[in-house]
Structure formats: C-alpha cells, structure tokens
Protein backbone atom coordinates (compact mmCIF):
# COMPACT_ATOMS: atom_id res chain seq x y z
CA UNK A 1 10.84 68.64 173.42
CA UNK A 2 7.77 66.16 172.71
CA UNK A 3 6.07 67.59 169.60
CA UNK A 4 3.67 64.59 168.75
CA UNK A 5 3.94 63.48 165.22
CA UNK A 6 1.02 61.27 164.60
CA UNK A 7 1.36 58.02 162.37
CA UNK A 8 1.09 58.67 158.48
CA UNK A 9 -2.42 56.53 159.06
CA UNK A 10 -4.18 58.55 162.13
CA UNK A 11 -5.10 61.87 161.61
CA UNK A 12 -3.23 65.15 159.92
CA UNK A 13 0.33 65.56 160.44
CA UNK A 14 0.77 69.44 162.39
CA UNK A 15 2.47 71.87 159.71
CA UNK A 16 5.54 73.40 160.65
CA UNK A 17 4.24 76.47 162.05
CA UNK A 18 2.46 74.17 164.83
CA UNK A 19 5.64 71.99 165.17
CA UNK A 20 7.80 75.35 165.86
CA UNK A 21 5.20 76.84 168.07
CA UNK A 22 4.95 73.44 170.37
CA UNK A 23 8.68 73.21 170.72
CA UNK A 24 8.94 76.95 171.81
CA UNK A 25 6.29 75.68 174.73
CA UNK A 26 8.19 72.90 175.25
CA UNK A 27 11.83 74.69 175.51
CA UNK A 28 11.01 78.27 175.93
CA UNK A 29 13.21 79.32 172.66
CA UNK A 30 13.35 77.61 169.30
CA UNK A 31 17.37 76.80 168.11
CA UNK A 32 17.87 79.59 165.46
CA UNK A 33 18.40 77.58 162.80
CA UNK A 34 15.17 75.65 162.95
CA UNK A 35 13.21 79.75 163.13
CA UNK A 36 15.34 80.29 160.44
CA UNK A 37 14.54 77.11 158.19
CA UNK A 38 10.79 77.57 158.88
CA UNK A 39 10.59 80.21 156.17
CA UNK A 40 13.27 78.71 154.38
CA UNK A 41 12.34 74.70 154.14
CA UNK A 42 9.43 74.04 156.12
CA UNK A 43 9.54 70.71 154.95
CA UNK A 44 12.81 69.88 156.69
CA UNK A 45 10.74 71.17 159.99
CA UNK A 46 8.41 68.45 159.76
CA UNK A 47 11.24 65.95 158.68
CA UNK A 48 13.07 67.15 161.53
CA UNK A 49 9.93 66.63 164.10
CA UNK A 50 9.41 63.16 162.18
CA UNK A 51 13.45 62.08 162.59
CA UNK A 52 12.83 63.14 166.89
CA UNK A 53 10.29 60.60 166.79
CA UNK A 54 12.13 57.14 165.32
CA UNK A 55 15.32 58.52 167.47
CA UNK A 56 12.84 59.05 170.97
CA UNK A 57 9.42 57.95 170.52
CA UNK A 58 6.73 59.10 172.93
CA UNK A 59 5.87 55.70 173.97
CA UNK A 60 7.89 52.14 173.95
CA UNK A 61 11.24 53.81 174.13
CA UNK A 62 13.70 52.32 176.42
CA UNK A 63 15.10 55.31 178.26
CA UNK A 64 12.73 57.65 180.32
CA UNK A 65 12.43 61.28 179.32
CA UNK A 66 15.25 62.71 181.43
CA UNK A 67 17.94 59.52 180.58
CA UNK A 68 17.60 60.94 176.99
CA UNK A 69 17.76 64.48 178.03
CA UNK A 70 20.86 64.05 179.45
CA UNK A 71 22.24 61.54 176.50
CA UNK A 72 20.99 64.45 174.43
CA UNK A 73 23.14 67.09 176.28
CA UNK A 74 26.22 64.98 176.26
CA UNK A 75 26.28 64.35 172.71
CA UNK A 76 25.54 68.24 171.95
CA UNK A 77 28.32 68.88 174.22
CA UNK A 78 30.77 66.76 172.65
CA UNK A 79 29.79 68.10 169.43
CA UNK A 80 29.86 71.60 170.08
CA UNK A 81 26.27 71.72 169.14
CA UNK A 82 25.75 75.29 171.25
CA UNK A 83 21.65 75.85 170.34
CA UNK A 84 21.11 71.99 171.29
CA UNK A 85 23.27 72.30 174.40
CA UNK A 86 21.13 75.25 175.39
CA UNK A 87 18.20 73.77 174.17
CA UNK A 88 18.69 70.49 176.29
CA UNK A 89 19.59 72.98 179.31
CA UNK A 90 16.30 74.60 179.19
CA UNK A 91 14.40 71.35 178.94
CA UNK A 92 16.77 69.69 182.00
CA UNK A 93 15.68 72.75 183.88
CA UNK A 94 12.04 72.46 182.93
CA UNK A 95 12.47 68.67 184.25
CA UNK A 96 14.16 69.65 187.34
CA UNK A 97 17.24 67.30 186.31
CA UNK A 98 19.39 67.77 189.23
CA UNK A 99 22.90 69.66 189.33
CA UNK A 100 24.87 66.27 189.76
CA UNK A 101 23.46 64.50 186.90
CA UNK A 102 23.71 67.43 184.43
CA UNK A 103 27.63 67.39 185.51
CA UNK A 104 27.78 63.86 184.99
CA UNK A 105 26.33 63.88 181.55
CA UNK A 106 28.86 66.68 181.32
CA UNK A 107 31.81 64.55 182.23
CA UNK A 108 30.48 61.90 180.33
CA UNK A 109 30.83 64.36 177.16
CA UNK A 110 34.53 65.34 178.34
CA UNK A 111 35.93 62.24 178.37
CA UNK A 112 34.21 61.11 175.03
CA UNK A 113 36.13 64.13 173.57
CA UNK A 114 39.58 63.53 175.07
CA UNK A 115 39.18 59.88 173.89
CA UNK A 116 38.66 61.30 170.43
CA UNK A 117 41.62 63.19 170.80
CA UNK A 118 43.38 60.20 172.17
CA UNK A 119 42.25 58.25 169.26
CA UNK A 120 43.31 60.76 167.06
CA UNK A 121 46.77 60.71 167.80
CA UNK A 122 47.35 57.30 166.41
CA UNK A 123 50.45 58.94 163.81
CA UNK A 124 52.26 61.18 166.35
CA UNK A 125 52.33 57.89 168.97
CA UNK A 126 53.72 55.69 165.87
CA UNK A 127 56.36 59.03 165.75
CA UNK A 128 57.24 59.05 168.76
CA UNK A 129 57.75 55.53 169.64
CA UNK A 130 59.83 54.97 165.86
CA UNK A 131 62.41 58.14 167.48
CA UNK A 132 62.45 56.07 170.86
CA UNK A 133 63.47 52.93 169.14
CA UNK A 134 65.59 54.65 167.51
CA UNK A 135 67.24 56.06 170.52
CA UNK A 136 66.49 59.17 169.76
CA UNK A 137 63.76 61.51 171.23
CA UNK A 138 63.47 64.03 168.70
C-alpha cells in the first residue's frame, strides 16, 4: 500500500475517503476494520495513513518495497493479524514476490512464535528441573 501523505508544509493532506479509496487500488480490498472506522473515526484513517509513512516512507527508507512487504507479512503472521496477512498477500501478489520468499517470511514468522512460546515457558522449565533435582519427575 503507498497512499502518499504529503508533508504538513506542501499541499492538502487527502481526506480519508481518498486515503481508503487509494489503498483499495493499491490492495484490491480495504481490511474491514479500516471500511468500518471510515464512518466511525475518519480521523484515525488519516492517522493511520500518517503512522504508514514514519514506519515506511516512500523515499529514504532502507528496505525496498518488497523487503518490507514480506517483514510486513511475517509480523501479521506471528500476530495473527488475518486482514493484514491477507492484505500483505494481495500486495506480494501484486509485486510478483515469489513463492520461496513468501514461505520464508513465513518460516521466519513460525519460528518467532515458537521462540515466544519457548520464552514463555520460563516457570514450567524452573518446575521441572526443581522435581529433577529433586529426584523426582513428577
């Protein structure tokens, strides 16, 4: 998604209608929740569109378009963020991101999840290794 959000400076900032309507060219769909919050907040559209731009900017970033559609994916992945995992599908199909480097990023995610779970399990480890000191495996 590159919806353009002009400096504060330059000329007028697009309303959220425009913001909406470019990322459903970009991506094909809009995420529910951002149709939804249109009527709702269309201030937090804009915000939203502004936030894209610190995190990705259109120019001067160090990662090219598809390195941060696939960091993108991962992370939605990971999160179980299902309308930004689709959303990041369309747009890796729309930049012809090959079928290797989507599983990768995929992979990527899956491991970053089972070391969460890993990390997690800090207490049951102490458990278990207290009961094995003790001699005793229950």
């Amino acid at each position: 998604m590159s919806v353009q959000i002009p400096n504060p400076d330059q000329a007028q900032i697009p309303n959220a209608d425009q913001i909406v309507t470019q990322m459903r060219e970009t991506l094909g769909e809009v995420p529910v929740a951002m149709e939804k919050s249109l009527g709702a907040d269309p201030d937090l559209v804009i915000e939203h569109a502004r936030s894209k731009q610190w995190a990705m900017p259109a120019e001067g970033g160090a990662l090219d378009e598809q390195t941060r559609t696939l960091v993108y994916l991962a992370v939605a992945l990971a999160t179980s963020n299902h309308e930004c995992t689709k959303a990041m599908v369309a747009k890796a199909r729309s930049q012809g991101l090959s079928s290797a480097k989507l599983l990768e990023a995929f992979h990527i995610a899956r491991f970053a999840q089972a070391t969460a779970v890993l990390g997690n399990a800090e207490a049951l480890f102490d458990l278990v290794n207290e009961r094995a000191a003790r001699g005793n495996g229950r």
